[in-house]
N, C-alpha and C. Protein backbone atom coordinates (compact mmCIF):
# COMPACT_ATOMS: atom_id res chain seq x y z
N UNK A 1 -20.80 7.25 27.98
CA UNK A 1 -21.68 7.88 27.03
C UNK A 1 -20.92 8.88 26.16
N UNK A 2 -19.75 9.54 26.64
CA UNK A 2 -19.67 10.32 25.81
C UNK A 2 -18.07 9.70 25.27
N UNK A 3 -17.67 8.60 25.26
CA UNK A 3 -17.28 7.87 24.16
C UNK A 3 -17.86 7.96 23.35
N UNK A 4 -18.86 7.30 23.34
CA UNK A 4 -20.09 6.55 22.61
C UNK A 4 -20.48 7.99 21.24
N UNK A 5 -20.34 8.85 21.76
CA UNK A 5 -20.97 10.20 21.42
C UNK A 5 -19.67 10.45 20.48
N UNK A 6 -18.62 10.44 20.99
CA UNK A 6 -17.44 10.65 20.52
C UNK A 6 -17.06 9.56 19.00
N UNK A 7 -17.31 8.50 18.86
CA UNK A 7 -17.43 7.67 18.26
C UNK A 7 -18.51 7.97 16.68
N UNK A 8 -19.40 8.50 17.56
CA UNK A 8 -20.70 8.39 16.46
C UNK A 8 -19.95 9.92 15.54
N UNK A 9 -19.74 10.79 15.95
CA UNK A 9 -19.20 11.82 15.22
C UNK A 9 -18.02 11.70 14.64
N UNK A 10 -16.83 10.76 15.26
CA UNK A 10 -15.83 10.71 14.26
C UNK A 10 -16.30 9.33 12.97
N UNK A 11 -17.28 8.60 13.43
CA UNK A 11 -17.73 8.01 12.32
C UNK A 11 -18.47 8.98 10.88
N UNK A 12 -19.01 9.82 11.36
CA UNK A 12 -19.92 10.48 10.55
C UNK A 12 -19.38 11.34 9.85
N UNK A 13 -18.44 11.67 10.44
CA UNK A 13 -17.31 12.80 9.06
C UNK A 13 -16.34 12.01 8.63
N UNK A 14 -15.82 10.44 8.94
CA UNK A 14 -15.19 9.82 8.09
C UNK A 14 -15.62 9.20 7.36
N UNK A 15 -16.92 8.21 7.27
CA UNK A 15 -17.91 8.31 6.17
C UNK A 15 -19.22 8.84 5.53
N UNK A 16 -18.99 9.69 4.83
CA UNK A 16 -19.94 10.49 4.41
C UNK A 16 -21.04 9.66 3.56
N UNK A 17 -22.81 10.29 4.46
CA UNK A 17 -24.17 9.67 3.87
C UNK A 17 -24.50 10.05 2.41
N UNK A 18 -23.59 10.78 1.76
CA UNK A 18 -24.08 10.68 0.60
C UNK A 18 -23.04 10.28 -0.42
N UNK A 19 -23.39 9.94 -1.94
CA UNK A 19 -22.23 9.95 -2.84
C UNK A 19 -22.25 10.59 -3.59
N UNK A 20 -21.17 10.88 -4.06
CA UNK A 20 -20.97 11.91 -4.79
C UNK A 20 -21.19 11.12 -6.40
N UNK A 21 -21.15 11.61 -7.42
CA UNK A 21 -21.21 11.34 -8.69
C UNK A 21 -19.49 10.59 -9.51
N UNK A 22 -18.40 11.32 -8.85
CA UNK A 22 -17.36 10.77 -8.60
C UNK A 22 -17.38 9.22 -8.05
N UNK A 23 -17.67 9.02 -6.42
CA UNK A 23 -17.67 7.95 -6.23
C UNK A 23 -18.69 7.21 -7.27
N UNK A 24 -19.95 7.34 -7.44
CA UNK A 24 -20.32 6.13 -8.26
C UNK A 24 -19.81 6.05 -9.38
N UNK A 25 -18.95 6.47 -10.41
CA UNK A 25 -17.82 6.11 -11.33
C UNK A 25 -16.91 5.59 -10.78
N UNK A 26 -16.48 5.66 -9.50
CA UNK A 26 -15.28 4.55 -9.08
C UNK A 26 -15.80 3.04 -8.79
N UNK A 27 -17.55 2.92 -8.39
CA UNK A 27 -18.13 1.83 -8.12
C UNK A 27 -17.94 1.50 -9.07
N UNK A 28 -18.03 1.68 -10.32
CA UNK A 28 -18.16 0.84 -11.56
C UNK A 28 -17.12 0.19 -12.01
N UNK A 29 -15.83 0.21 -11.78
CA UNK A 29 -14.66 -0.62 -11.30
C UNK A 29 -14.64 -1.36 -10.25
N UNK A 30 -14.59 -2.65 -9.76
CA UNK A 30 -14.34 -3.28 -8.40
C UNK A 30 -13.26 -3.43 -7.84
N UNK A 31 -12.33 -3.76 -8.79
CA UNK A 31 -10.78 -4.30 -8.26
C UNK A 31 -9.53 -3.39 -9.15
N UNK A 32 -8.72 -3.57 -8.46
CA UNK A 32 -7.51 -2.53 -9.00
C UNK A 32 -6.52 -3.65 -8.41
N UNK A 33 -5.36 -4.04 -9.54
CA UNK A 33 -4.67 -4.71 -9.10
C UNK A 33 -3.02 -4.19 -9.64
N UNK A 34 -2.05 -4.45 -8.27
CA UNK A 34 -1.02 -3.17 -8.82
C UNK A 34 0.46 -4.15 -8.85
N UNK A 35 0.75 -4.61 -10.08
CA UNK A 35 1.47 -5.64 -10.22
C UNK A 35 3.10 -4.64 -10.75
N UNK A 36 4.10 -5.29 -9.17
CA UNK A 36 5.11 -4.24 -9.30
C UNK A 36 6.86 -5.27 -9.27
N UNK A 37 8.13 -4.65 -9.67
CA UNK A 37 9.08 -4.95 -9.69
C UNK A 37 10.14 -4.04 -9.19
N UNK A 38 10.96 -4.24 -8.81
CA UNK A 38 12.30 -3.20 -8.16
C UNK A 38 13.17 -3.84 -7.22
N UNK A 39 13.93 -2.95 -6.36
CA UNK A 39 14.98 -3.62 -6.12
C UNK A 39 14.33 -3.67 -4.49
N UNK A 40 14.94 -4.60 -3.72
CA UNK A 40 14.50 -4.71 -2.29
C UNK A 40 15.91 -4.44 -1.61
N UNK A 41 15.70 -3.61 -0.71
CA UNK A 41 16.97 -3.52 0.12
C UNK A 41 18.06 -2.52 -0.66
N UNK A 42 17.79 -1.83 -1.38
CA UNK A 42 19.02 -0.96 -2.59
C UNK A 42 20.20 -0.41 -1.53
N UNK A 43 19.30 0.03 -0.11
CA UNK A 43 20.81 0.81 0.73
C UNK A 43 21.65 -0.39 1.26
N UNK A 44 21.74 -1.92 1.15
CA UNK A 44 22.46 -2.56 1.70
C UNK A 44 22.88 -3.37 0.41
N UNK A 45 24.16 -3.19 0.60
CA UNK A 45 25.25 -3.53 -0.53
C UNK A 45 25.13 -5.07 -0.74
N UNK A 46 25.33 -5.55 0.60
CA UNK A 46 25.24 -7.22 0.55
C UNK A 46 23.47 -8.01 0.78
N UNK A 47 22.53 -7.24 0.97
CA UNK A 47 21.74 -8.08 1.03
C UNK A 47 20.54 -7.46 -0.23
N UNK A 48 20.71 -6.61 -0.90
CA UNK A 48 19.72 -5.89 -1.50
C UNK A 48 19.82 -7.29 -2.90
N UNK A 49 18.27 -7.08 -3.83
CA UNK A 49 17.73 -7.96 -4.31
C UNK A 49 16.76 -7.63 -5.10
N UNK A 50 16.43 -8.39 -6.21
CA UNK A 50 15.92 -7.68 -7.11
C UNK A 50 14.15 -8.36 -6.50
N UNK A 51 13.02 -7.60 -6.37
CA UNK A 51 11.56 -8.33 -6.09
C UNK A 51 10.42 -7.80 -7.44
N UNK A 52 9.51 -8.97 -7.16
CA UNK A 52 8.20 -8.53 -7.51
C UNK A 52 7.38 -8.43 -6.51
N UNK A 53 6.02 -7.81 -7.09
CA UNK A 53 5.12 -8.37 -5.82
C UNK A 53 3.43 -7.67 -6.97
N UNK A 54 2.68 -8.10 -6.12
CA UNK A 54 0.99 -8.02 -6.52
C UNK A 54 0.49 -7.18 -5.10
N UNK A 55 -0.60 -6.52 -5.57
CA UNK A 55 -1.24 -6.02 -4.68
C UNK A 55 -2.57 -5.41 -4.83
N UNK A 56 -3.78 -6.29 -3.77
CA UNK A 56 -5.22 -5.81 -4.58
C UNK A 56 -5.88 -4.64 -3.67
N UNK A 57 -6.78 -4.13 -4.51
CA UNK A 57 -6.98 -3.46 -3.43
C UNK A 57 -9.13 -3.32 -4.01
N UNK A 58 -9.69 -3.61 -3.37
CA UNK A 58 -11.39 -3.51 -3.92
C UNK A 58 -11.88 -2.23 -3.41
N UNK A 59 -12.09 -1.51 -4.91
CA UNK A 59 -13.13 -0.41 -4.92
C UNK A 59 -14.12 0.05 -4.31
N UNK A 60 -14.82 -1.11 -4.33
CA UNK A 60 -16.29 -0.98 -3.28
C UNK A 60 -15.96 -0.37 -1.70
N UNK A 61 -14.78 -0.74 -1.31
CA UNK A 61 -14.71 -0.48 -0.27
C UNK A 61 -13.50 0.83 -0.07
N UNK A 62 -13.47 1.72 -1.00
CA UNK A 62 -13.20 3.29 -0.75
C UNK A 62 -13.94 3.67 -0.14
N UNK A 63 -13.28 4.60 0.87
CA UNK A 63 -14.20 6.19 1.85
C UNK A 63 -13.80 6.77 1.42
N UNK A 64 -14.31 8.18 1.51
CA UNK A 64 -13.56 9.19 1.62
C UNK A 64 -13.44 9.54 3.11
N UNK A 65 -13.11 10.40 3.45
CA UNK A 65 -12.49 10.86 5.37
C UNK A 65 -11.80 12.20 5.29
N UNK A 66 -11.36 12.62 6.63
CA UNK A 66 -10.93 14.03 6.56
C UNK A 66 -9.41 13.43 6.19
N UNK A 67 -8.92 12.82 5.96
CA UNK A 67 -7.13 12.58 5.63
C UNK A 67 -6.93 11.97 3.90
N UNK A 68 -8.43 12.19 3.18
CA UNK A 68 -8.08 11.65 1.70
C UNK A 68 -9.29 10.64 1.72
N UNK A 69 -9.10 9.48 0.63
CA UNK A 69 -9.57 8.60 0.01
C UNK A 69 -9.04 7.00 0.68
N UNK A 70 -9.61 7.07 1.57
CA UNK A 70 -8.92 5.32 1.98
C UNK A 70 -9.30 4.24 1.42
N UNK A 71 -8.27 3.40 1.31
CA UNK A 71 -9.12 1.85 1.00
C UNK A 71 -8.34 0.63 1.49
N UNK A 72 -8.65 -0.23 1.94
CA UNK A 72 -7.55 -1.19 2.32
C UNK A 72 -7.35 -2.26 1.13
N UNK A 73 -6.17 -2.71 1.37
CA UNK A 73 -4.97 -3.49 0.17
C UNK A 73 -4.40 -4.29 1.06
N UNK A 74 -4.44 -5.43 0.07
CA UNK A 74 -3.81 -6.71 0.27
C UNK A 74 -2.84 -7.08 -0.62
N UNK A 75 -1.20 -7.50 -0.44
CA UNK A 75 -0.62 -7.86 -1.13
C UNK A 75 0.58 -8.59 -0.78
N UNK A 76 1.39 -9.29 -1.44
CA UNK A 76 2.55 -9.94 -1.61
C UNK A 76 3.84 -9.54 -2.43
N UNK A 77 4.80 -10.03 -1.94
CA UNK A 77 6.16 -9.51 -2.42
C UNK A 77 7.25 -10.91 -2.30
N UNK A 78 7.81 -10.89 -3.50
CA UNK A 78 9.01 -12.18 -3.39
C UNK A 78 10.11 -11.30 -3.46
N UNK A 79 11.41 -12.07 -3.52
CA UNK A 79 12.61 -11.48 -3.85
C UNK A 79 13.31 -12.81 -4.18
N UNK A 80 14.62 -12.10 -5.10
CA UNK A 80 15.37 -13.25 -5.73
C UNK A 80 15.76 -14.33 -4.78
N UNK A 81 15.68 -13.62 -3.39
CA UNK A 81 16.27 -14.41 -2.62
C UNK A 81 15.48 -15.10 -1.33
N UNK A 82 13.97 -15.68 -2.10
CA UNK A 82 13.29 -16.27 -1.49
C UNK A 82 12.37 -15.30 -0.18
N UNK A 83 13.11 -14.26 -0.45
CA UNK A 83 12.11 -13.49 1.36
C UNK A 83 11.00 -13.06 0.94
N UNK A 84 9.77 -13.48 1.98
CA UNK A 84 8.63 -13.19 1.19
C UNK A 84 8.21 -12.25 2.26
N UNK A 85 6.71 -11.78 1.64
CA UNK A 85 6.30 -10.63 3.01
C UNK A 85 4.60 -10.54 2.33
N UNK A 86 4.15 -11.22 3.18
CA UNK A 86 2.67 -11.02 2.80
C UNK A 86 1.60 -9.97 3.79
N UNK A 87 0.83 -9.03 2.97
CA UNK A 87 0.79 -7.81 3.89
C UNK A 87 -0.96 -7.43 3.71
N UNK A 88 -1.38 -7.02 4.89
CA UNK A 88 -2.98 -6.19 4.73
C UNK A 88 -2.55 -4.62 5.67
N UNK A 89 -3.53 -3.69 4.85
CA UNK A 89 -3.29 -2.28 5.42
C UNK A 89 -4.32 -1.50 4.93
N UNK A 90 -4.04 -0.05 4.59
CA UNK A 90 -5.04 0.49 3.88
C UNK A 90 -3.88 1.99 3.33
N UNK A 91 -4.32 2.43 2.39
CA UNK A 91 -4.14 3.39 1.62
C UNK A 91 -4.68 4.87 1.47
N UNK A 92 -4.16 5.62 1.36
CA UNK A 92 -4.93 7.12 0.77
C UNK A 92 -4.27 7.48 -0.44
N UNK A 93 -5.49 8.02 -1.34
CA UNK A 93 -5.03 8.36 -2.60
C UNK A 93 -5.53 9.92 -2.22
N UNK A 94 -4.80 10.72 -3.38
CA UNK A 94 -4.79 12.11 -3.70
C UNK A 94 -4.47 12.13 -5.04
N UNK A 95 -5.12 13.35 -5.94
CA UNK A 95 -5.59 12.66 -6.91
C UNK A 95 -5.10 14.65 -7.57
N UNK A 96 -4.02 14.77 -8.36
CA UNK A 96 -3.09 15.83 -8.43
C UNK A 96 -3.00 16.07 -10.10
N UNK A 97 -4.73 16.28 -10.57
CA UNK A 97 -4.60 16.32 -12.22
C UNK A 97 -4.35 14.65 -12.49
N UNK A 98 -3.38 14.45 -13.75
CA UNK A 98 -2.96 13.11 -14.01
C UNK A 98 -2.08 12.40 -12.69
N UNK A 99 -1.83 13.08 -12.22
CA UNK A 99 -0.88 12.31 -11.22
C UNK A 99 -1.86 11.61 -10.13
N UNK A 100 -1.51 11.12 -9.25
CA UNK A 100 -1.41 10.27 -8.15
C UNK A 100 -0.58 9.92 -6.85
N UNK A 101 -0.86 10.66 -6.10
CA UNK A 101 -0.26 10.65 -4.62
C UNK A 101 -0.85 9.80 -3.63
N UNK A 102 0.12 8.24 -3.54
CA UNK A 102 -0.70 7.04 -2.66
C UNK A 102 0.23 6.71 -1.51
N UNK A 103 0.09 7.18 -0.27
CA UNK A 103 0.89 6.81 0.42
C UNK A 103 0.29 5.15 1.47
N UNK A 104 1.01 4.64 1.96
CA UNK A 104 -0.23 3.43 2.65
C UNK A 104 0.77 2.61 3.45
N UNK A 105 0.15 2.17 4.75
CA UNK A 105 1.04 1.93 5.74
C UNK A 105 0.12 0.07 6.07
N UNK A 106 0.78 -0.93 5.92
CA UNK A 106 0.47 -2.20 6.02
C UNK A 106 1.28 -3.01 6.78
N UNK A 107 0.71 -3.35 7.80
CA UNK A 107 1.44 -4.77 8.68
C UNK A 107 1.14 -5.87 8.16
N UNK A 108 2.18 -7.09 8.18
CA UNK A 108 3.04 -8.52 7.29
C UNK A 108 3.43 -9.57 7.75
N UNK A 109 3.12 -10.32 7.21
CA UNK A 109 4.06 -11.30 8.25
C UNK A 109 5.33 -11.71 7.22
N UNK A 110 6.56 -11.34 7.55
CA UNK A 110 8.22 -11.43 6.90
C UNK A 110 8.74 -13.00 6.99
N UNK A 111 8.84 -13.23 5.68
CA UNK A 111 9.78 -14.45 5.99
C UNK A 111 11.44 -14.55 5.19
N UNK A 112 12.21 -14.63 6.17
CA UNK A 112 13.20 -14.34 5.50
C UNK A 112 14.20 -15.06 4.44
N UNK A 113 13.61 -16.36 4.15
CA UNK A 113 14.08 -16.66 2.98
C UNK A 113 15.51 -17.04 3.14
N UNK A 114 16.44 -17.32 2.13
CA UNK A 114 17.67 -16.64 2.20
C UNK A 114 18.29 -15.12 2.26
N UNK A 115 17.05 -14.89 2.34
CA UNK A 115 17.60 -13.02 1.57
C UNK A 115 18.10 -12.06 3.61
N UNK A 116 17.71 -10.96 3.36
CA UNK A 116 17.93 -10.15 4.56
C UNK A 116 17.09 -10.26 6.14
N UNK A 117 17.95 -11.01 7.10
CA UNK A 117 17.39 -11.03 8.31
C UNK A 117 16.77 -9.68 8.78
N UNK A 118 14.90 -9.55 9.36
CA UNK A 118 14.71 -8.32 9.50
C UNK A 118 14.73 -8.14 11.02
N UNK A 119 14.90 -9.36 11.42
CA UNK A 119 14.85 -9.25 13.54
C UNK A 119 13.57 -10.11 13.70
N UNK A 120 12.11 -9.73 12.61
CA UNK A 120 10.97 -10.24 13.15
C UNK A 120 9.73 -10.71 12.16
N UNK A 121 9.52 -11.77 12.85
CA UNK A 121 8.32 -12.26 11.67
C UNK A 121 7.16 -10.86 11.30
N UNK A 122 6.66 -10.29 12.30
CA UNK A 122 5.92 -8.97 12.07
C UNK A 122 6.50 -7.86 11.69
N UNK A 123 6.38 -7.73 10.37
CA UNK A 123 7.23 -6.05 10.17
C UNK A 123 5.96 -5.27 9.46
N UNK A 124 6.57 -3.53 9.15
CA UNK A 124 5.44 -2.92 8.89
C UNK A 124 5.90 -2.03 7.47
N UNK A 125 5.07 -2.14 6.51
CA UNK A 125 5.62 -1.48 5.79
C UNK A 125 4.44 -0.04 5.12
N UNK A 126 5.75 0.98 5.30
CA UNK A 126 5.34 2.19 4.91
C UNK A 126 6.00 2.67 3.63
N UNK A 127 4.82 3.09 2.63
CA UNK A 127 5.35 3.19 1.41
C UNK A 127 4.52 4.45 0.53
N UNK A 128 5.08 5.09 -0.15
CA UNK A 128 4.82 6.44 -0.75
C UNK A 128 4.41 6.10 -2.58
N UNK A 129 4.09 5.77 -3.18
CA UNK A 129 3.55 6.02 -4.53
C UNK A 129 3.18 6.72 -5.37
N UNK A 130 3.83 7.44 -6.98
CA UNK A 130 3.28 8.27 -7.12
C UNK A 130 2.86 7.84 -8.64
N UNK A 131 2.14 8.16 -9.28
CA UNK A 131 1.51 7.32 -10.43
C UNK A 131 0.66 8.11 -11.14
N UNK A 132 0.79 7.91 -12.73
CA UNK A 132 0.32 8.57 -13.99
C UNK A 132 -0.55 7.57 -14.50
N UNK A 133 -1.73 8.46 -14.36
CA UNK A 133 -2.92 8.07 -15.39
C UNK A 133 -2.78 7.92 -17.09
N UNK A 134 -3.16 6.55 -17.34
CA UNK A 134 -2.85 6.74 -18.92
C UNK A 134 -4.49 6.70 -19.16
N UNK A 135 -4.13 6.70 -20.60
CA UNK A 135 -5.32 7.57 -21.39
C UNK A 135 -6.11 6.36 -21.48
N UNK A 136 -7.04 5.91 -21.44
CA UNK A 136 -7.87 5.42 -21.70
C UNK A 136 -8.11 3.78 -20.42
N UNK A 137 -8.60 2.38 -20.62
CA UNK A 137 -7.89 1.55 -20.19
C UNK A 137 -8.14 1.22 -18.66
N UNK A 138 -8.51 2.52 -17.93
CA UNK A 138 -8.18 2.49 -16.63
C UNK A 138 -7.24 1.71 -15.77
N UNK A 139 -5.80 2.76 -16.51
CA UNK A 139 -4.52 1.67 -15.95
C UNK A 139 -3.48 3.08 -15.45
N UNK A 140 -2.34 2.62 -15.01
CA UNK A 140 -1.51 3.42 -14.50
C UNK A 140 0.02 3.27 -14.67
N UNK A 141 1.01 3.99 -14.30
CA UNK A 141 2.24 3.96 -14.29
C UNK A 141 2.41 4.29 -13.39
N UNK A 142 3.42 3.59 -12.26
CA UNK A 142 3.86 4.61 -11.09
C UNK A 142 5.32 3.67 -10.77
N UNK A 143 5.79 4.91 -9.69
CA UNK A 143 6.64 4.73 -9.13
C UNK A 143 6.63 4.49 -7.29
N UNK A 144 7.21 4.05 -6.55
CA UNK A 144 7.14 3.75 -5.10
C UNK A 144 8.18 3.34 -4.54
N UNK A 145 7.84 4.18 -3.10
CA UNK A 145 9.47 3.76 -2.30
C UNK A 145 8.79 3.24 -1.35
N UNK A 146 9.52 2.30 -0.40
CA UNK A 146 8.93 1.78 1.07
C UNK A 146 9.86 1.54 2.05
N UNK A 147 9.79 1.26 2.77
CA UNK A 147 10.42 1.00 3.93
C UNK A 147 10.08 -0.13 4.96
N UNK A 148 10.45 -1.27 5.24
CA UNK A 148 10.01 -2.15 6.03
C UNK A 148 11.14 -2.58 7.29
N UNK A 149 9.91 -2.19 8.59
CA UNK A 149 10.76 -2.42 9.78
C UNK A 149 9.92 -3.32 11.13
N UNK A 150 10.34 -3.69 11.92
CA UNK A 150 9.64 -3.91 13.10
C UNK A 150 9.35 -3.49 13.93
N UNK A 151 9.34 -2.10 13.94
CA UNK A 151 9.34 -1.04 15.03
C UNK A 151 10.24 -1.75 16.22
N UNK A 152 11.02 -1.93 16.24
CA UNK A 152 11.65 -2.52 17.70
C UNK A 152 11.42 -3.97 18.01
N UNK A 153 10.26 -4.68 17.59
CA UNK A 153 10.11 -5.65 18.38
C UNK A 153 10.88 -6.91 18.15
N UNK A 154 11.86 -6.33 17.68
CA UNK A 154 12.78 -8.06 17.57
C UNK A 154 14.02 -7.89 18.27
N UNK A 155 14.86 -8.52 18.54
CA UNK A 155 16.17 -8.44 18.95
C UNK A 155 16.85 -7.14 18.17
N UNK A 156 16.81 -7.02 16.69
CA UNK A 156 17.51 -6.51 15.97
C UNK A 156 16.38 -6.17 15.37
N UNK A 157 16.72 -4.41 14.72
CA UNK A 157 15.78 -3.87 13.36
C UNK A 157 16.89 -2.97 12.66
N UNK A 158 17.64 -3.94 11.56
CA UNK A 158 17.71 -3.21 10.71
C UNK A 158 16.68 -2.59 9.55
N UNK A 159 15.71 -2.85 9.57
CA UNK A 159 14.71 -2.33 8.29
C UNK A 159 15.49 -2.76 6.80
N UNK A 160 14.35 -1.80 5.93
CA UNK A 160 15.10 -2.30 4.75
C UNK A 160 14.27 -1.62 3.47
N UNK A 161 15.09 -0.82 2.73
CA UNK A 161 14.35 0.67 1.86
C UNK A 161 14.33 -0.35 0.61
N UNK A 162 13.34 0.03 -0.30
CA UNK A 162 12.94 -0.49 -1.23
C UNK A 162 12.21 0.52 -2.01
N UNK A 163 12.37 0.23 -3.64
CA UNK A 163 11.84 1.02 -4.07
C UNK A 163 11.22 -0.26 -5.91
N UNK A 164 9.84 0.54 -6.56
CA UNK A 164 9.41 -0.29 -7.18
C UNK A 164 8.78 0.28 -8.57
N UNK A 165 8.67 -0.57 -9.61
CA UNK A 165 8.21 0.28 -10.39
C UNK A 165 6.31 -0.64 -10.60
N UNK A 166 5.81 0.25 -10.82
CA UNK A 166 4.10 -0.28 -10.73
C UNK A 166 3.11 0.24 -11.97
N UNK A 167 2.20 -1.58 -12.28
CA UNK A 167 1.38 -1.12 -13.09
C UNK A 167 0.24 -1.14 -12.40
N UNK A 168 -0.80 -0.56 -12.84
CA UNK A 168 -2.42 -0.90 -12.01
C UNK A 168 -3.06 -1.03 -12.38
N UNK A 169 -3.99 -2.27 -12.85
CA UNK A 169 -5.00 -1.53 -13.62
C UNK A 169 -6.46 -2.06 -12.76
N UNK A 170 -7.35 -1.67 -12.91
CA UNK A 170 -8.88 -1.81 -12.56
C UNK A 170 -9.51 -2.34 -13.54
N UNK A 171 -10.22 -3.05 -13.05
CA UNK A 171 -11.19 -4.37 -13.67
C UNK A 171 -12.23 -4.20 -13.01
């Protein structure tokens, strides 16, 4: 029972029964889609690579919570060298005047392509974003670094730092 009890209260301050006037201006957007390019792997001399990747993430399903603005995101990433990494997670935004502080942590399933052996089909990637509101449009500019590893579970984890440049816009 006093799980149960425990449960119902951390539900109730991570989603809050009312909305604010804020959130229903974010309802009126559904999708935000954050279409990005950069280099994969930049700290390794021999395996680093130039990638794109897409990444959606639906409006409707923002909270707010005591740690920010969450929402979960779905996305994909290629590299020149065939390694792909298709990923679900969730996000927090912070919201700094024009700026944008998005940090968001997503587990993947890695395929390595020709490009950089990571040890494991499951890797996790943690990534920091920071991004400028343009004027009108509801679109963005940002920048992002990440990091993708297996926490241990492969034979080998070298990981692998990445960094990207990002547009976003909401539709």
């Amino acid at each position: 029972m006093k799980i149960l009890k425990s449960l119902f209260v951390l539900i109730l301050f991570t989603f809050p029964l009312t909305t604010t006037s804020e959130e229903i201006k974010m309802k009126d957007k559904s999708t935000e889609l954050n279409v990005y390019t950069g280099m994969f792997d930049f700290s390794d001399n021999g395996k680093r690579s130039t990638l794109i990747g897409i990444q959606h993430q639906n409006e409707n399903l923002r909270r707010n919570s005591f740690i920010g603005n969450l929402s979960p995101i779905t996305g994909a990433m290629l590299t020149a060298d065939n390694a792909s990494y298709f990923y679900t997670g969730v996000q927090a935004e912070y919201t700094l005047g024009v700026l944008n502080l998005t940090p968001s942590f997503a587990p993947g399933y890695y395929n390595k392509g020709d490009g950089k052996d990571l040890g494991h089909s499951l890797e996790f990637k943690s990534e920091v974003q920071i991004s400028l509101e343009l004027p009108k449009n509801n679109s963005q500019l940002g920048f992002s670094y990440n990091h993708i590893s297996n926490a241990s579970l492969g034979d080998k984890n070298p990981g692998a730092n990445s960094y990207s440049f990002n547009f976003l816009q909401q539709f």
